[in-house]
Structure formats: structure tokens, C-alpha cells
C-alpha atoms as a PDB file:
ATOM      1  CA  UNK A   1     115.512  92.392 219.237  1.00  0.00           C
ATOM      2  CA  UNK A   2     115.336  92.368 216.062  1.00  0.00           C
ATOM      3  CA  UNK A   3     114.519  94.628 213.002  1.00  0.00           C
ATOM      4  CA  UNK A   4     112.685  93.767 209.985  1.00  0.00           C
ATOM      5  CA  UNK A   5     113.066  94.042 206.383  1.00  0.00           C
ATOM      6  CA  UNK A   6     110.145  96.274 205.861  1.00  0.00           C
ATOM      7  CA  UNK A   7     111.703  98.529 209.012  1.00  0.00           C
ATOM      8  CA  UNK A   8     114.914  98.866 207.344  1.00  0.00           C
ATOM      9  CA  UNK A   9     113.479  99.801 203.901  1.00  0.00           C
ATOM     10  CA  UNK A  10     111.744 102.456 205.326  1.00  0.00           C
ATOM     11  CA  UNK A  11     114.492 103.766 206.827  1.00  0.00           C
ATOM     12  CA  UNK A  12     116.313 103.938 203.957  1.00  0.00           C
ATOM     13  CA  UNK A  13     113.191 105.567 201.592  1.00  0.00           C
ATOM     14  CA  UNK A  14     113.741 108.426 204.143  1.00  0.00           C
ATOM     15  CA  UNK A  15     117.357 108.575 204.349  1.00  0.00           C
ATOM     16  CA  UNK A  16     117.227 108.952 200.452  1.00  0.00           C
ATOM     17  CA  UNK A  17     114.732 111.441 200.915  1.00  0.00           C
ATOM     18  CA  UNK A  18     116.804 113.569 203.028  1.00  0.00           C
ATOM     19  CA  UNK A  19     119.600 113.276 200.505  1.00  0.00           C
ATOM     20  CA  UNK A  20     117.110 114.436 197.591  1.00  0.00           C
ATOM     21  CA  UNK A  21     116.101 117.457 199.876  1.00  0.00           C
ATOM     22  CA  UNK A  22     119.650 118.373 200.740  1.00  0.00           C
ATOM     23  CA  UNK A  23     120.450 118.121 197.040  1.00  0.00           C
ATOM     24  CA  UNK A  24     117.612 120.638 196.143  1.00  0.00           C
ATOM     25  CA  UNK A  25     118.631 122.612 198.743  1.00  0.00           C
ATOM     26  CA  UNK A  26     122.307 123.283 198.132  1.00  0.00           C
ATOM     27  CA  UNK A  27     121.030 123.871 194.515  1.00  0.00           C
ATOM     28  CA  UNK A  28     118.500 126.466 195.621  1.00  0.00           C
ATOM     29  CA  UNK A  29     121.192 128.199 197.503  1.00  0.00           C
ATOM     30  CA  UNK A  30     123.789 127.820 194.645  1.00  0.00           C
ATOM     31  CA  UNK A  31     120.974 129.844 192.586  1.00  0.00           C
ATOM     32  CA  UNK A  32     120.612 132.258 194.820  1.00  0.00           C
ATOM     33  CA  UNK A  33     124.095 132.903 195.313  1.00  0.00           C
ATOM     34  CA  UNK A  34     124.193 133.362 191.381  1.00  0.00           C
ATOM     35  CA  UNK A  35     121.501 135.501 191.262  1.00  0.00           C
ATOM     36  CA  UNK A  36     122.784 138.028 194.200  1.00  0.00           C
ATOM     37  CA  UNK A  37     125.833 138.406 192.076  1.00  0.00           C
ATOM     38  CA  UNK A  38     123.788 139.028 188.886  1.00  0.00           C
ATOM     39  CA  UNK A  39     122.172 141.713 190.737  1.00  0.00           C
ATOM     40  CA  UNK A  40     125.181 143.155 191.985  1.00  0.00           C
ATOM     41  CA  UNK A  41     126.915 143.271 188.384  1.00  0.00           C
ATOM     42  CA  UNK A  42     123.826 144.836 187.511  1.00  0.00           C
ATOM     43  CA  UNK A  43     123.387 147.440 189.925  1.00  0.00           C
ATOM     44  CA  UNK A  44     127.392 148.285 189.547  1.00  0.00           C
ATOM     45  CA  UNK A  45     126.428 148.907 185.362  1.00  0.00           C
ATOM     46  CA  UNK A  46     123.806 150.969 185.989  1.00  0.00           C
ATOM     47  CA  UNK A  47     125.831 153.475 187.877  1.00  0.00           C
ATOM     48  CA  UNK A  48     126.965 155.401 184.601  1.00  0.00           C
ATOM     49  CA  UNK A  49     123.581 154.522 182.483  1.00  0.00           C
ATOM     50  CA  UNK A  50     122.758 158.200 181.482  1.00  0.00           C
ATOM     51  CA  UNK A  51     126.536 158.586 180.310  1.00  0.00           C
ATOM     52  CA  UNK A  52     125.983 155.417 178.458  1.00  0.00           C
ATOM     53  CA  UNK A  53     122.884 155.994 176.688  1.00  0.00           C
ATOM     54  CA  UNK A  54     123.192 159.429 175.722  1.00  0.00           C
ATOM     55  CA  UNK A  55     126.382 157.436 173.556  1.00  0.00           C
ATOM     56  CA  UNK A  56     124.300 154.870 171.833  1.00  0.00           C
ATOM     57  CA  UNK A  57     121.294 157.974 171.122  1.00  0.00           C
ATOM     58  CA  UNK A  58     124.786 159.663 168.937  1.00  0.00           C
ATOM     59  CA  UNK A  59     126.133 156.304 167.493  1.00  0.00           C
ATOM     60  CA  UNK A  60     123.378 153.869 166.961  1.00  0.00           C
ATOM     61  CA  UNK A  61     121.939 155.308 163.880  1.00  0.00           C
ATOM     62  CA  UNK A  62     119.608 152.831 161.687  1.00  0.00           C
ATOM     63  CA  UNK A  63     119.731 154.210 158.494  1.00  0.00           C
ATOM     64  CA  UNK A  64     123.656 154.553 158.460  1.00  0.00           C
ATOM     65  CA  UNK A  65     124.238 151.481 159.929  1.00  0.00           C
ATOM     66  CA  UNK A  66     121.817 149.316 157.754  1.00  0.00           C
ATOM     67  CA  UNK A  67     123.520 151.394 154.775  1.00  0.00           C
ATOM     68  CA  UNK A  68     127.268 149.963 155.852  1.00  0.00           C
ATOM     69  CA  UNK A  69     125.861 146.535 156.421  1.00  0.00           C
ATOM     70  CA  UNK A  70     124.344 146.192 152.758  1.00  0.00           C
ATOM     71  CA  UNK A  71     127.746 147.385 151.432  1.00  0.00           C
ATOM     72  CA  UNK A  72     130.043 144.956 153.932  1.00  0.00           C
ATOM     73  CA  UNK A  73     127.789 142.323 152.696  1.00  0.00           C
ATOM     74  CA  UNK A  74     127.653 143.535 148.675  1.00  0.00           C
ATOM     75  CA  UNK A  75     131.519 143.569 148.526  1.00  0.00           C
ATOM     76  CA  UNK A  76     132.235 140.388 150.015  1.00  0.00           C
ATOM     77  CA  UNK A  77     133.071 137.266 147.683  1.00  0.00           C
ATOM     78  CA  UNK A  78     130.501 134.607 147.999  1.00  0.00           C
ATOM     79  CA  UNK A  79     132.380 131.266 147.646  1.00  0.00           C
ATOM     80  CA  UNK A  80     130.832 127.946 146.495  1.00  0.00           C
ATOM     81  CA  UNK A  81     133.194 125.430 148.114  1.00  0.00           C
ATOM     82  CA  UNK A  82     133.395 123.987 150.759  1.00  0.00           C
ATOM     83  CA  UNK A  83     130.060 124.857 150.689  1.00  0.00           C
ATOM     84  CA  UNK A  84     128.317 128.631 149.995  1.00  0.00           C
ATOM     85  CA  UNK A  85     129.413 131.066 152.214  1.00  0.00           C
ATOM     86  CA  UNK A  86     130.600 134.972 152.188  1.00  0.00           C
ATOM     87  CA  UNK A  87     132.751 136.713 154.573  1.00  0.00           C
ATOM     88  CA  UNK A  88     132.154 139.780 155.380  1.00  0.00           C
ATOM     89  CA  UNK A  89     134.872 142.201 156.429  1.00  0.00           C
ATOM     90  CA  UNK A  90     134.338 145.619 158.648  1.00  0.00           C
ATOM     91  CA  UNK A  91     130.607 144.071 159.150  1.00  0.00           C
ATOM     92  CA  UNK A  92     129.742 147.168 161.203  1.00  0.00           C
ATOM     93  CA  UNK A  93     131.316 150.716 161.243  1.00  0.00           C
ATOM     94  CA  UNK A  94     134.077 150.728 163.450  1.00  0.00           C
ATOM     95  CA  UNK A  95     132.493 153.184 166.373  1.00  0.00           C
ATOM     96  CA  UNK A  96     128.635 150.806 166.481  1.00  0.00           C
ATOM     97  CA  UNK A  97     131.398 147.183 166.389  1.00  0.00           C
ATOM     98  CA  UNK A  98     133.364 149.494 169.657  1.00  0.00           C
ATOM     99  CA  UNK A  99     129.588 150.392 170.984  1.00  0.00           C
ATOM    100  CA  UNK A 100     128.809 146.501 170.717  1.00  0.00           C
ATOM    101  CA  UNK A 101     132.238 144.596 172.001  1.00  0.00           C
ATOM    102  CA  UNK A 102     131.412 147.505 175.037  1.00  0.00           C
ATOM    103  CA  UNK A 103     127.788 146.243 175.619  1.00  0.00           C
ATOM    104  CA  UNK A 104     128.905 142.751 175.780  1.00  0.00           C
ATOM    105  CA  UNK A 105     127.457 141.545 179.262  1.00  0.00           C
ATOM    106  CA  UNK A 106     129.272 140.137 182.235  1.00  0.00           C
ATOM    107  CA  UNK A 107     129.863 136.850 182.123  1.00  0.00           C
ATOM    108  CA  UNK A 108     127.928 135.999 185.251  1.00  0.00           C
ATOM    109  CA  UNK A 109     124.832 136.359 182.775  1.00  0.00           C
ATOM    110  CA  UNK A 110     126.013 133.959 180.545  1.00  0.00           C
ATOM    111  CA  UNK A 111     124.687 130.116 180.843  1.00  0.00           C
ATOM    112  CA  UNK A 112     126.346 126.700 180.339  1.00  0.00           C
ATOM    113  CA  UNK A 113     129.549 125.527 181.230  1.00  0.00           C
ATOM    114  CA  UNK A 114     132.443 127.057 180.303  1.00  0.00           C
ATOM    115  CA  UNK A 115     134.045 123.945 179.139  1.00  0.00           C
ATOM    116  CA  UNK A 116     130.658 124.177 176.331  1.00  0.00           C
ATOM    117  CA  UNK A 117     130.955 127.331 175.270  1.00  0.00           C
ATOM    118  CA  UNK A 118     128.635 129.626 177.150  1.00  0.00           C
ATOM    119  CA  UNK A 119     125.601 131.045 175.962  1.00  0.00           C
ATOM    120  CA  UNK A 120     123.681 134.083 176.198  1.00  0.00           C
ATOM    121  CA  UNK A 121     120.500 135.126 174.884  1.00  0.00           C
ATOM    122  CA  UNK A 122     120.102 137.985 172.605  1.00  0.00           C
ATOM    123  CA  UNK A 123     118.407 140.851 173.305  1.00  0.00           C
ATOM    124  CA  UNK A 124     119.514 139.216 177.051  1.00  0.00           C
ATOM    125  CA  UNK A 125     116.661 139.463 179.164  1.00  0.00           C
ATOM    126  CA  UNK A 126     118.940 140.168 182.644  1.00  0.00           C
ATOM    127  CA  UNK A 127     121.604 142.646 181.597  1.00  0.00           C
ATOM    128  CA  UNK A 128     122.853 146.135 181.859  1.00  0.00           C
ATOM    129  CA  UNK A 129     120.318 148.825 180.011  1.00  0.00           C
ATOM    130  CA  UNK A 130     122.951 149.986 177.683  1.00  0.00           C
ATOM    131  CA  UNK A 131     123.662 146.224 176.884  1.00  0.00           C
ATOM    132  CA  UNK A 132     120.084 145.566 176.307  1.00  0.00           C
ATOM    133  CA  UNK A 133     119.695 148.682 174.178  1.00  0.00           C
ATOM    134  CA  UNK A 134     123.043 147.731 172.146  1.00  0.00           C
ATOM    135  CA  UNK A 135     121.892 144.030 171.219  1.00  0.00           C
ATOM    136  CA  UNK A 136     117.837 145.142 170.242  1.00  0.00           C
ATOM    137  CA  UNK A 137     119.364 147.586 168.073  1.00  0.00           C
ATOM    138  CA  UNK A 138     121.980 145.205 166.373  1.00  0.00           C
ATOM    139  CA  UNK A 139     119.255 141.991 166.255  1.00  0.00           C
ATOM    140  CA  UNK A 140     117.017 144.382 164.547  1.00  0.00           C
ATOM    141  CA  UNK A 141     119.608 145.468 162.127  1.00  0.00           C
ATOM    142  CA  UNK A 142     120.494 141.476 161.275  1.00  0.00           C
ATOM    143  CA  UNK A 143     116.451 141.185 161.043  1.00  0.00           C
ATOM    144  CA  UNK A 144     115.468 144.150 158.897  1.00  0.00           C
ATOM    145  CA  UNK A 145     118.690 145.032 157.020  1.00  0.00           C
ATOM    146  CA  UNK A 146     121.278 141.903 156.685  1.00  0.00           C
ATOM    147  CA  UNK A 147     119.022 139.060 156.061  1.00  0.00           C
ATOM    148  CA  UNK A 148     117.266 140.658 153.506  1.00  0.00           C
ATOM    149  CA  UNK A 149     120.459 141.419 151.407  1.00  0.00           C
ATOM    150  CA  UNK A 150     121.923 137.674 152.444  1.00  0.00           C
ATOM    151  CA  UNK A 151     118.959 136.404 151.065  1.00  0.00           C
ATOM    152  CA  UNK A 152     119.768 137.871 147.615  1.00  0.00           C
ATOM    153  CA  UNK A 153     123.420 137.510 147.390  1.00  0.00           C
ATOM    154  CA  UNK A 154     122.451 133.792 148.024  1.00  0.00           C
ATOM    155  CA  UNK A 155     119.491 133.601 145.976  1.00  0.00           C
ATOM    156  CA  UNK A 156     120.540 130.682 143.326  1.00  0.00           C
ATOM    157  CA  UNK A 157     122.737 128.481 145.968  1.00  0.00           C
ATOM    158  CA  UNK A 158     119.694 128.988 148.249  1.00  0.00           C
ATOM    159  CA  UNK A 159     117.442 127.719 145.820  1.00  0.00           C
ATOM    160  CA  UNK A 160     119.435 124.587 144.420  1.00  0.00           C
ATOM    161  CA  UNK A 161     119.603 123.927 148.316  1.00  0.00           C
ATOM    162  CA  UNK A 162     116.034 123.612 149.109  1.00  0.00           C
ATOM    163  CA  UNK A 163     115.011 122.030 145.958  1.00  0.00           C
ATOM    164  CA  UNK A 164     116.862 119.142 146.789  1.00  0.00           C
ATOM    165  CA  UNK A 165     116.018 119.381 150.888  1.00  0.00           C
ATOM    166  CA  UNK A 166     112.731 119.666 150.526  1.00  0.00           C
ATOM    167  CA  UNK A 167     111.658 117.924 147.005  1.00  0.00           C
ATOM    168  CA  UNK A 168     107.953 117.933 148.105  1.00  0.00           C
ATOM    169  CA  UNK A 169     108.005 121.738 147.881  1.00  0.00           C
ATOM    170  CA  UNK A 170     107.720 124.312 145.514  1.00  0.00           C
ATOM    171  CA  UNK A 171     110.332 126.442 144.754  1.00  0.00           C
ATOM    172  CA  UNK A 172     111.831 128.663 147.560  1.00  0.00           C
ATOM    173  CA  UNK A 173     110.695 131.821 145.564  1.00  0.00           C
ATOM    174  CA  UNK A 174     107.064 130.823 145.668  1.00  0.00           C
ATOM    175  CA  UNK A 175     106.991 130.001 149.577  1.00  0.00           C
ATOM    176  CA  UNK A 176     105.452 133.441 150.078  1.00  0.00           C
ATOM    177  CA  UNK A 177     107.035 132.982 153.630  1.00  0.00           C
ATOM    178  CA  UNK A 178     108.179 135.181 156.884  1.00  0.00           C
ATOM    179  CA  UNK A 179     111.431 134.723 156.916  1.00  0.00           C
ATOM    180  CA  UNK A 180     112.943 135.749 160.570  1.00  0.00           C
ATOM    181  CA  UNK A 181     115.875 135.599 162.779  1.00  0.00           C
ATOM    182  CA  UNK A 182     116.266 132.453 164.818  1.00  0.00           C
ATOM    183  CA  UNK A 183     118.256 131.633 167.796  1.00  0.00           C
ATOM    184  CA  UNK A 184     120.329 135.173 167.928  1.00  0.00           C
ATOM    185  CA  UNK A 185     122.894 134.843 171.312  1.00  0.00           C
ATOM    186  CA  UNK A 186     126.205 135.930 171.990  1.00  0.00           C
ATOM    187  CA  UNK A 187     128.205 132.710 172.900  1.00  0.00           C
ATOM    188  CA  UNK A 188     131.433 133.037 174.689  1.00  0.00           C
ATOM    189  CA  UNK A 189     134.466 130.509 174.943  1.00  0.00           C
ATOM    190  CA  UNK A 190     137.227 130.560 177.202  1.00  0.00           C
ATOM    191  CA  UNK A 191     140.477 128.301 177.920  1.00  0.00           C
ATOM    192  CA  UNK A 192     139.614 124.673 178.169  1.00  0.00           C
ATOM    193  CA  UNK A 193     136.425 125.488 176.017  1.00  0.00           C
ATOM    194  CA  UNK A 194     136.183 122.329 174.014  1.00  0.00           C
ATOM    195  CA  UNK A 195     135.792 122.591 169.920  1.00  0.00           C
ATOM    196  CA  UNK A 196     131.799 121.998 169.545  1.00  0.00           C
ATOM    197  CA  UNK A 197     128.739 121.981 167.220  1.00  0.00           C
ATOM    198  CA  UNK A 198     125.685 124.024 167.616  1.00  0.00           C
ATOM    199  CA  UNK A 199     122.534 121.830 168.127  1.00  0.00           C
ATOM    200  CA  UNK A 200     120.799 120.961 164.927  1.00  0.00           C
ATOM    201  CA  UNK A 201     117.960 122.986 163.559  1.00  0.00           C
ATOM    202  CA  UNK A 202     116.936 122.357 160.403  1.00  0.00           C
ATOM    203  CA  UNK A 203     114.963 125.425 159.063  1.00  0.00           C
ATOM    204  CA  UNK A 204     117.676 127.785 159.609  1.00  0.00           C
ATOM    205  CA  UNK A 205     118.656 127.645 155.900  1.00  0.00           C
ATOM    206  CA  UNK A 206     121.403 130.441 156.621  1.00  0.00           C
ATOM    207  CA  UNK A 207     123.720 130.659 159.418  1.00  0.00           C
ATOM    208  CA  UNK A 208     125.727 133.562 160.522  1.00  0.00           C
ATOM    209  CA  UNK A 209     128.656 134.475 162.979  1.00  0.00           C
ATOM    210  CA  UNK A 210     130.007 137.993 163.780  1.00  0.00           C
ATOM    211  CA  UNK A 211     133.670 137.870 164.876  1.00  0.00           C
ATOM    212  CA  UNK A 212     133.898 140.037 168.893  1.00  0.00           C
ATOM    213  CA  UNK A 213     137.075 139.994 168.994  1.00  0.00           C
ATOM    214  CA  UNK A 214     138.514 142.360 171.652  1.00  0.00           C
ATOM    215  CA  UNK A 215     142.207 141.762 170.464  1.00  0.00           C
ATOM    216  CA  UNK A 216     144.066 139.915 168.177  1.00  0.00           C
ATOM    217  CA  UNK A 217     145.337 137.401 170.754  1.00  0.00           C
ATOM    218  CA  UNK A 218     141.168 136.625 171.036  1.00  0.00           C
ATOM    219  CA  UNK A 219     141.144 135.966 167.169  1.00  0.00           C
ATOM    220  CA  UNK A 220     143.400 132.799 167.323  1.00  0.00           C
ATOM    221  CA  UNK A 221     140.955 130.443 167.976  1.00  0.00           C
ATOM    222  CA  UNK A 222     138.680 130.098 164.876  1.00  0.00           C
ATOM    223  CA  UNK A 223     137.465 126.545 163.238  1.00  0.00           C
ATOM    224  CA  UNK A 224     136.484 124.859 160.583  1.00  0.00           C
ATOM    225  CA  UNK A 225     133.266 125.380 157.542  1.00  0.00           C
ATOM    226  CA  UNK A 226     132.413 121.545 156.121  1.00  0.00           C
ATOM    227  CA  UNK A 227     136.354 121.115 157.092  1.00  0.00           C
ATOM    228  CA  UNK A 228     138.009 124.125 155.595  1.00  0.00           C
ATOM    229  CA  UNK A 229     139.966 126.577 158.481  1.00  0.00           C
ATOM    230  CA  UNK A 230     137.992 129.574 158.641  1.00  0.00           C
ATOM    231  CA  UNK A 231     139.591 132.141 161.002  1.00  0.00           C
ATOM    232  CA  UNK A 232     137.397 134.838 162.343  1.00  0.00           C
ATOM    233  CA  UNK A 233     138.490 138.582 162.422  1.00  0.00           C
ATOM    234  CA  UNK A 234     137.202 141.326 164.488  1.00  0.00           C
ATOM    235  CA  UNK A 235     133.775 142.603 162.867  1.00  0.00           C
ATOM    236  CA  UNK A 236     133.652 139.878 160.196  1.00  0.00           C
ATOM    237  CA  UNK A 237     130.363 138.151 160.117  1.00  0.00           C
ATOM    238  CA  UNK A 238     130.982 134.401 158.145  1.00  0.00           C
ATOM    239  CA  UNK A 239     127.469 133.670 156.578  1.00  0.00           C
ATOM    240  CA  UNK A 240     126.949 130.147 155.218  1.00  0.00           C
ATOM    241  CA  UNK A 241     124.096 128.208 153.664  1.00  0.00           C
ATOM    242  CA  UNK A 242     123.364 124.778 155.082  1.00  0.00           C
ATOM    243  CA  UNK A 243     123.013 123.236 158.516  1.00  0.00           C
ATOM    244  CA  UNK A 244     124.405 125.213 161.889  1.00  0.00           C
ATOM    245  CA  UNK A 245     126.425 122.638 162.511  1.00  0.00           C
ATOM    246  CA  UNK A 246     128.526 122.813 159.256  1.00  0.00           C
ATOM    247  CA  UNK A 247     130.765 124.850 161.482  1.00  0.00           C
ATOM    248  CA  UNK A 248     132.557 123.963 164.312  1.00  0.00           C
ATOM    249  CA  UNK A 249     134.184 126.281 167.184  1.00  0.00           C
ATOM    250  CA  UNK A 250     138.292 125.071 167.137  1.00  0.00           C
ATOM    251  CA  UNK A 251     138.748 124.037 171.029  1.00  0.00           C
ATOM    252  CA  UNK A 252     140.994 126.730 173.191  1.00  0.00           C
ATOM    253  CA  UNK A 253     143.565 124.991 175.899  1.00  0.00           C
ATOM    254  CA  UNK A 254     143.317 124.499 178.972  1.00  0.00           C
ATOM    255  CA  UNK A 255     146.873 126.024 179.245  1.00  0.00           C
ATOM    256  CA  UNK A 256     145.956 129.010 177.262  1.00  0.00           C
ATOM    257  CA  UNK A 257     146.296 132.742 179.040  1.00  0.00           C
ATOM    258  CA  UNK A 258     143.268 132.994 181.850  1.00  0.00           C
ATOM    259  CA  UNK A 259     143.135 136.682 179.721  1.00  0.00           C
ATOM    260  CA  UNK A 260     141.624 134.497 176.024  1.00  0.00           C
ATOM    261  CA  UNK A 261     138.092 135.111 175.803  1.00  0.00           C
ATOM    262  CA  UNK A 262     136.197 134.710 172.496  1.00  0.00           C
ATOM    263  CA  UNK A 263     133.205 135.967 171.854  1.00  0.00           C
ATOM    264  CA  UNK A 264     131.118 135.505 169.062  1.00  0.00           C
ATOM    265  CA  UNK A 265     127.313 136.779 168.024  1.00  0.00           C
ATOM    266  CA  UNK A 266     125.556 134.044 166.430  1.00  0.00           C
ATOM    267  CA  UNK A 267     121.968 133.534 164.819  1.00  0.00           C
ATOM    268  CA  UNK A 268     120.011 131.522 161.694  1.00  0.00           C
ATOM    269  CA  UNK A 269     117.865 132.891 159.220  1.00  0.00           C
ATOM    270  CA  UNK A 270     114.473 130.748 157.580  1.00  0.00           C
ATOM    271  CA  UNK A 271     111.079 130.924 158.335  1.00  0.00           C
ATOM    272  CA  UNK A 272     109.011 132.256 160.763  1.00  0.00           C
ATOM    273  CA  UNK A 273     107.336 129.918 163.305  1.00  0.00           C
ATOM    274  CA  UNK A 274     103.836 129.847 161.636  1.00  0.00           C
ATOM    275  CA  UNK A 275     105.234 129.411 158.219  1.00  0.00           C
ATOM    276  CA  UNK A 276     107.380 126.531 159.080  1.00  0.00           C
ATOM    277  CA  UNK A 277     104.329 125.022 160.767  1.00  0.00           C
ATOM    278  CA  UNK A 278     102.843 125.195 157.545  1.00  0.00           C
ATOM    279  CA  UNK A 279     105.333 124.000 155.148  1.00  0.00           C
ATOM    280  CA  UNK A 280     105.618 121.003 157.140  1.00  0.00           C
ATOM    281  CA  UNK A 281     101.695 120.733 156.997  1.00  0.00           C
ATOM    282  CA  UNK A 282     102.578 120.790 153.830  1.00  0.00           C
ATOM    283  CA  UNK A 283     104.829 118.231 152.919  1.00  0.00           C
ATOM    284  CA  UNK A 284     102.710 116.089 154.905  1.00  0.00           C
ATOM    285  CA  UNK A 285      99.618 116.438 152.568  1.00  0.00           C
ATOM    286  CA  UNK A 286     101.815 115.796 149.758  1.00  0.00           C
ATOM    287  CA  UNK A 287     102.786 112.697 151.064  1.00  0.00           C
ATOM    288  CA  UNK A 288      99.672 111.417 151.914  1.00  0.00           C
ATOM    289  CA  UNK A 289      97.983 112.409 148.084  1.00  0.00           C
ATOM    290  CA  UNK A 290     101.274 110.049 147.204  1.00  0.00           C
END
């Protein structure tokens, strides 16, 4: 008897479609699995959310924190070289930078590999209320309060920077523009995290990241701004003008303490969605009337 070639591929189309189902399968179940434990987590933070909350109602004050942020930022030294870039020292008051560290979620909500550099969504959309409450409050402190002031302290550099970027422009100051925060997450690197560079986005004119340090042993593991060291300290927020990727994480080792976590809050500043739609409409007449 025997079989054909037609007979044989057929067999195989549906052995390989077994395979495919399996393989969706076992990744159903692994997000499920992930999932359950999410909802665990989340159901073991809630247990003490009143407790929780009725903290954040005595410590998470706008006014006085916006009022500290302008001054962290007004004191610090804005340096031209490598390239522009201020650090800011004592970023928050010390109780809201405890509040925050505290409100940092599980990592079980955080996405990516770990070898990456995980990543997590701020305000997080899965998390703990207090959590969720913590991180709208500080993103709309970075929105309303610290972009605002970073925008003046870096008001020439900023200028020179998109004069030359974006030639078929006019100047920065007469954009008449919504400028917003972009891409705000927590990120979180552990040992064996490799060093890395954020992905490129190229109307994020300003770049910030907000040391969550826990300890000192979690403030080893800094990196490097266009190639200069730059260390982070607990609640110090490095803010530099140029690309995201200027700066890149130093890697932690595999053989460091299973205890090294870093954590970091990261986010850009430029324009708004709809204005950056428009300036590029914009260039793009400008080099068609050339």
C-alpha cells in the first residue's frame, strides 16, 4: 500500500496545526495564570485601602508639593556639557518621595523581561488604589508644575536645539503649542538587567528620570548622559534636553544580591499629539513651497 505525497502533506498541515493550537494554548493558560496572581496581589493591597488613603488625603498636598518642586528644580545647576541637563536634588519632600517608593506596585504588574528592564505604565491601569492614587497625583504634578518650570530653566539651550532640529520651523517660542507629558512609567531593573536605551521618540525635546531608590545599595547602578557617569540618588530627578536615548541604564549582574532592585520614574516632555501632527504638517508644506 502505499501513501502519496499529497496524503502525507496533509498530514503534516494538521500536525503543524495542532502544534500552533497547543502553542496558543499553553500561552492562554500562561496568561491566565498571570492574571490570577495579579488579582490576588490586588485583592491582598486592598485589604488596608481606607488606612492607606486617609494617608495620601494628609500628605499629598498640590500646592505644597508643586511649591518644593519649583524650588528643587530653581536651585539645581543646569550644566551645558555633555549636553544640557540639571539635577535635581530632594525632587520631592521627603514624606510625598516615602508616600511614592510605598505606592510602587508589585512587580507582577510590571511588563517585559526582566533581563530588559521592566516597564510599567503610569498612572498603571491594574494596580492597588493607593498606588493608582499616588502616581495620578505625582504625573499631574510633573504635568502642571515641573515641566512648566523645566521649560524655563531650559529656555535658551531649548531653543538653539530646535532651531537647528527643525530648521523649517519657526522659533520654539512662536509654536503656540500644548506641550504635555509623554510616555510617563515606572521602569524597574533587577540583577542580570542588561544596560539599555529607551526606544527613540523624537518630539520628546526633554527627558526626565526620578531616582526610587529604596536604599543606598539600590543606588549603585546608575549610567551614562552622551557618555558622562551620571549616578542617580534617591529623589533626584536628572532632566536633559535631547533624544531619550542620550542616556543609558548601566547593566546590574547577574551575580548581584537577588535583594537589588532599581526603580526609576521616567517620562518626556514636547508637544501634545495634535500639535505635533501639525508641525509636521507643517514642515511638509514648507518643503513642498521649496
Amino acid at each position: 500500500m502505499s501513501v502519496g505525497a499529497g496524503s502525507i502533506g496533509g498530514v503534516t498541515n494538521e500536525i503543524r496545526a495542532v502544534e500552533e493550537a497547543l502553542e496558543r494554548l499553553i500561552s492562554g493558560l500562561g496568561t491566565l495564570n498571570h492574571l490570577a496572581e495579579q488579582l490576588s496581589t490586588l485583592r491582598s493591597g486592598e485589604l488596608h485601602a481606607g488606612v492607606q488613603i486617609s494617608r495620601l488625603e494628609r500628605v499629598l498636598d498640590f500646592e505644597r508639593v508643586a511649591a518644593h518642586v519649583r524650588g528643587a528644580v530653581a536651585r539645581a545647576e543646569l550644566v551645558d556639557q555633555p549636553i544640557p541637563h540639571l539635577l535635581a536634588s530632594t525632587l520631592l519632600p521627603p514624606d510625598v518621595f516615602a508616600v511614592v517608593v510605598d505606592a510602587i506596585p508589585s512587580r507582577v504588574f510590571f511588563e517585559g523581561r526582566a533581563v530588559e528592564g521592566q516597564e510599567l505604565r503610569v498612572p498603571p491601569r491594574l494596580a492597588p488604589t493607593h498606588a493608582i492614587v499616588t502616581w495620578m497625583f505625582l504625573n499631574d504634578i510633573v504635568l502642571r508644575t515641573l515641566s512648566n518650570i523645566v521649560l524655563a530653566r531650559f529656555a535658551e539651550p531649548l531653543a538653539a536645539y530646535t532651531r537647528e532640529r527643525f530648521p523649517e520651523l519657526p522659533p520654539f517660542g512662536d509654536w503656540n503649542v500644548e506641550i504635555t507629558l509623554s510616555q510617563a512609567r515606572i521602569v524597574r531593573r533587577a540583577a542580570g538587567s542588561a544596560g539599555r536605551k529607551s526606544t527613540e521618540r523624537p518630539w520628546d525635546f526633554l527627558n526626565g528620570i526620578v531616582s526610587l531608590a529604596r536604599d543606598r545599595e539600590s543606588e549603585e547602578y546608575g549610567g551614562t548622559l552622551h557618555g558622562m557617569a551620571c549616578p542617580l540618588r534617591a529623589n533626584t530627578a536628572l532632566i536633559y534636553l535631547g533624544p531619550v536615548e542620550a542616556y543609558t541604564c548601566a547593566s546590574i549582574p547577574s551575580d548581584a544580591p537577588a535583594k537589588v532592585e532599581q526603580y526609576t520614574y521616567e517620562f518626556g516632555i514636547g508637544p501634545a499629539a495634535a500639535a505635533r501632527h501639525r508641525l509636521t504638517g507643517l514642515m511638509g508644506s514648507v518643503g513642498r513651497r521649496g
